[in-house]
N, C-alpha and C. Protein backbone atom coordinates (compact mmCIF):
# COMPACT_ATOMS: atom_id res chain seq x y z
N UNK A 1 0.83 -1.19 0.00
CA UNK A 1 0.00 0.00 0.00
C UNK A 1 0.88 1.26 0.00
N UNK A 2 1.84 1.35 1.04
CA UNK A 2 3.04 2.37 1.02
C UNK A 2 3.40 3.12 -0.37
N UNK A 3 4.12 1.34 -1.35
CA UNK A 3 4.81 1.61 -2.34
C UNK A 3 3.31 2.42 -3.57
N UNK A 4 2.46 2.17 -3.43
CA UNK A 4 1.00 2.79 -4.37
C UNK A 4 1.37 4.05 -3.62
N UNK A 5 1.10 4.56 -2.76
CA UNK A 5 0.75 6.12 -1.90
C UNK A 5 1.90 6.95 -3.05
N UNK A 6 2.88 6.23 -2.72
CA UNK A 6 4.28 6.61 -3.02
C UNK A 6 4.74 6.91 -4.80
N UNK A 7 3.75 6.02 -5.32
CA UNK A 7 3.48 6.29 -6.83
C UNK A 7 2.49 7.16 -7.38
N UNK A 8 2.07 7.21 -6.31
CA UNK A 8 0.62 8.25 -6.95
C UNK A 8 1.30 9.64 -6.31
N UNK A 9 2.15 9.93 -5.68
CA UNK A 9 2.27 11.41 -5.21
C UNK A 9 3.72 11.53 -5.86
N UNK A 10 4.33 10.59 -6.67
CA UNK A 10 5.10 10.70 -8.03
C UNK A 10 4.48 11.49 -8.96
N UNK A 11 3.27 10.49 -9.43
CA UNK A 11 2.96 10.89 -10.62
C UNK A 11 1.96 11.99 -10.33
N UNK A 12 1.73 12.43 -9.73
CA UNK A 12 0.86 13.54 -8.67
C UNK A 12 1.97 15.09 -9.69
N UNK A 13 3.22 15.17 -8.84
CA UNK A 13 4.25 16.02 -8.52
C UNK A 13 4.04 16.12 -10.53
N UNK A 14 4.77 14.85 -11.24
CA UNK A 14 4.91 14.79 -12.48
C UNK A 14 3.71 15.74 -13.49
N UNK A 15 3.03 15.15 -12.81
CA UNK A 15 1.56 16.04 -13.96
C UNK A 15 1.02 17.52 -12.98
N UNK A 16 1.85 18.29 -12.37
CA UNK A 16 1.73 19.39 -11.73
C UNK A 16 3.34 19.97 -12.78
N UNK A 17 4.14 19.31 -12.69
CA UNK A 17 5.00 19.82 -13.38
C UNK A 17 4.63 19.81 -14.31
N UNK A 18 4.10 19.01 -15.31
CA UNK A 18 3.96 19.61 -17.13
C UNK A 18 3.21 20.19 -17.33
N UNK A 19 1.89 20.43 -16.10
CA UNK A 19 0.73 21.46 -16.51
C UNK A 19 1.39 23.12 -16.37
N UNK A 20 2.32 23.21 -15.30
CA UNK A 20 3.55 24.49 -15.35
C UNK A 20 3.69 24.95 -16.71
N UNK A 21 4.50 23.24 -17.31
CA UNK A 21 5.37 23.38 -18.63
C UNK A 21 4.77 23.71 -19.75
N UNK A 22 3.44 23.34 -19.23
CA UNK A 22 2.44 23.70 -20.93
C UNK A 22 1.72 24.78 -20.22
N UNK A 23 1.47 25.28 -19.44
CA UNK A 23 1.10 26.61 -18.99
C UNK A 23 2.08 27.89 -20.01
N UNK A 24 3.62 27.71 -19.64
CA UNK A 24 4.40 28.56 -20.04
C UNK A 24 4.22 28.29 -22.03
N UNK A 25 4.44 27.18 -22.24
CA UNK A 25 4.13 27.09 -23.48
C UNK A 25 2.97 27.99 -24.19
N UNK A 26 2.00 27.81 -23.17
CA UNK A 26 1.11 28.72 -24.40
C UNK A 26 1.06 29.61 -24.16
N UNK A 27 1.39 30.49 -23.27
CA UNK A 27 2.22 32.10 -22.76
C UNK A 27 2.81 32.42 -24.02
N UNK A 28 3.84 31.61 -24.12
CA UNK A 28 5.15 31.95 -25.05
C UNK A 28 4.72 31.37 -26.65
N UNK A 29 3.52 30.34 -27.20
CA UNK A 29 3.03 30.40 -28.43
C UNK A 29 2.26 31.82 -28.73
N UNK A 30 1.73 32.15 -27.33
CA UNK A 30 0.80 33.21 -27.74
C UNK A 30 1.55 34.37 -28.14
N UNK A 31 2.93 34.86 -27.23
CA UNK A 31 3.43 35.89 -27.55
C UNK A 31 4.36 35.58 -28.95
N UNK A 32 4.84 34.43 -29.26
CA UNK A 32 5.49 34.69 -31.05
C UNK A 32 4.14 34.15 -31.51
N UNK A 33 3.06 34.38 -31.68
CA UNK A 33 2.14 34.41 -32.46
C UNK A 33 2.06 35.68 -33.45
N UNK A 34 1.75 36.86 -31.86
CA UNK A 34 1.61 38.00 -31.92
C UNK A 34 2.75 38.46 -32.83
N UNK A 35 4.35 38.10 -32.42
CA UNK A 35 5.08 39.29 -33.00
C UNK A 35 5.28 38.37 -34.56
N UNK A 36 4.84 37.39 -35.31
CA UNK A 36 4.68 37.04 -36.16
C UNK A 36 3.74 37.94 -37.25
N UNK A 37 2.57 37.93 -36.15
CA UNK A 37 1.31 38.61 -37.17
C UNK A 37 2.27 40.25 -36.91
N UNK A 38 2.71 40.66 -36.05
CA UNK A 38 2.94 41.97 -35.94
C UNK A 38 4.54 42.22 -37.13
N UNK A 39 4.93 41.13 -37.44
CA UNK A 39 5.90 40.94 -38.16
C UNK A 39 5.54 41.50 -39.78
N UNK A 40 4.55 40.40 -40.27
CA UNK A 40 3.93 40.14 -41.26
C UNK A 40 3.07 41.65 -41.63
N UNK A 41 2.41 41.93 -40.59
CA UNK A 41 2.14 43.79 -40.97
C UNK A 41 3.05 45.02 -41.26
N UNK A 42 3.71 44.70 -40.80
CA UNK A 42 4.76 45.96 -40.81
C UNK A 42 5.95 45.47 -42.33
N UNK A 43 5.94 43.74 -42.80
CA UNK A 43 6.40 43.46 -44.09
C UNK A 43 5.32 43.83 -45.20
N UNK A 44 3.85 43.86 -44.75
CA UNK A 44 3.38 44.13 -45.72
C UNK A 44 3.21 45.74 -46.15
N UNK A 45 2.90 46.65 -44.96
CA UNK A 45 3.44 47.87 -45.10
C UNK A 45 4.53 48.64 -45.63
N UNK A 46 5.61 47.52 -45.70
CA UNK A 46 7.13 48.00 -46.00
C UNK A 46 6.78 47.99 -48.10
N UNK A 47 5.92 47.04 -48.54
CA UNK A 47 5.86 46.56 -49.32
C UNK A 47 5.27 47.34 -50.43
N UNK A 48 4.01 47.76 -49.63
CA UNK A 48 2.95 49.03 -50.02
C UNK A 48 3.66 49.69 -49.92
N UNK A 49 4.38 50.31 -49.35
CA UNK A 49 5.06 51.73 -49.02
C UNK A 49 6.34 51.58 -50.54
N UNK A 50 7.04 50.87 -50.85
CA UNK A 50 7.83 50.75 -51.75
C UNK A 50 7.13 50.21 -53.33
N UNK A 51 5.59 50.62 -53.03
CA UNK A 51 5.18 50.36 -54.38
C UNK A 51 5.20 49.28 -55.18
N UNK A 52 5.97 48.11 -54.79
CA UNK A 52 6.28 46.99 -55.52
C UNK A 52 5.50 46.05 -55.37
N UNK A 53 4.84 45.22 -56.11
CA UNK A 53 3.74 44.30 -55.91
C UNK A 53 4.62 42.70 -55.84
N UNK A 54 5.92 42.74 -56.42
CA UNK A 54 6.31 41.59 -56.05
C UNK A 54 6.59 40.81 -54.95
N UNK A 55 5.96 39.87 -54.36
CA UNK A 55 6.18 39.11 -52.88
C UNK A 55 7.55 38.40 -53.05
N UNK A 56 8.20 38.38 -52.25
CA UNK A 56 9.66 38.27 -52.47
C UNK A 56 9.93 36.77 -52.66
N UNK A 57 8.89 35.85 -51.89
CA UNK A 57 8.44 34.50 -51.88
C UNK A 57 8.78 34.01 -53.68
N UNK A 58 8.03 34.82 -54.00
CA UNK A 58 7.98 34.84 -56.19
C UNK A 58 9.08 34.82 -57.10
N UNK A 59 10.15 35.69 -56.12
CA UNK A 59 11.48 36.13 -56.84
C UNK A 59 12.07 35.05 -56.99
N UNK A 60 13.14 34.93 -58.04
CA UNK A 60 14.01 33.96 -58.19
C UNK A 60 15.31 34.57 -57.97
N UNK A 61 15.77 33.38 -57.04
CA UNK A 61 17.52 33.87 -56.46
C UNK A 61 18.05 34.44 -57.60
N UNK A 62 19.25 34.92 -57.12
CA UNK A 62 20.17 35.77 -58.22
C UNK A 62 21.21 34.87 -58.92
N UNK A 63 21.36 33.40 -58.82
CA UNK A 63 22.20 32.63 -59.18
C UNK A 63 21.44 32.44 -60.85
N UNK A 64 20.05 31.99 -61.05
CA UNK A 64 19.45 32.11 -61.96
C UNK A 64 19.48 33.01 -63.43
């Protein structure tokens, strides 16, 4: 009975720790979410602003 008490306040401790670990995880998906989309605005602004309709994705390297 001991050695059960003793496994369950293992795996007790264990799944208190990864709910931490995935706590911080989606903290930190949420914030490079943000500076992704906040990324992606300010490339597409750069884009508009320089008049050029080509997405750079389109271009072909310069070795070509």
């Amino acid at each position: 009975m001991e050695k059960l008490e003793e496994q369950i306040a293992h795996l007790t401790r264990i799944v208190d720790d990864l709910s931490e670990i995935i706590a911080r995880q989606e903290t930190e998906i949420t914030t490079l979410n943000r500076r992704v989309h906040m990324l992606m605005q300010r490339e597409g602004e750069r884009e508009a602003s320089q008049g050029s309709g080509v997405v750079l994705g389109d271009e072909r390297p310069p070795h070509y």
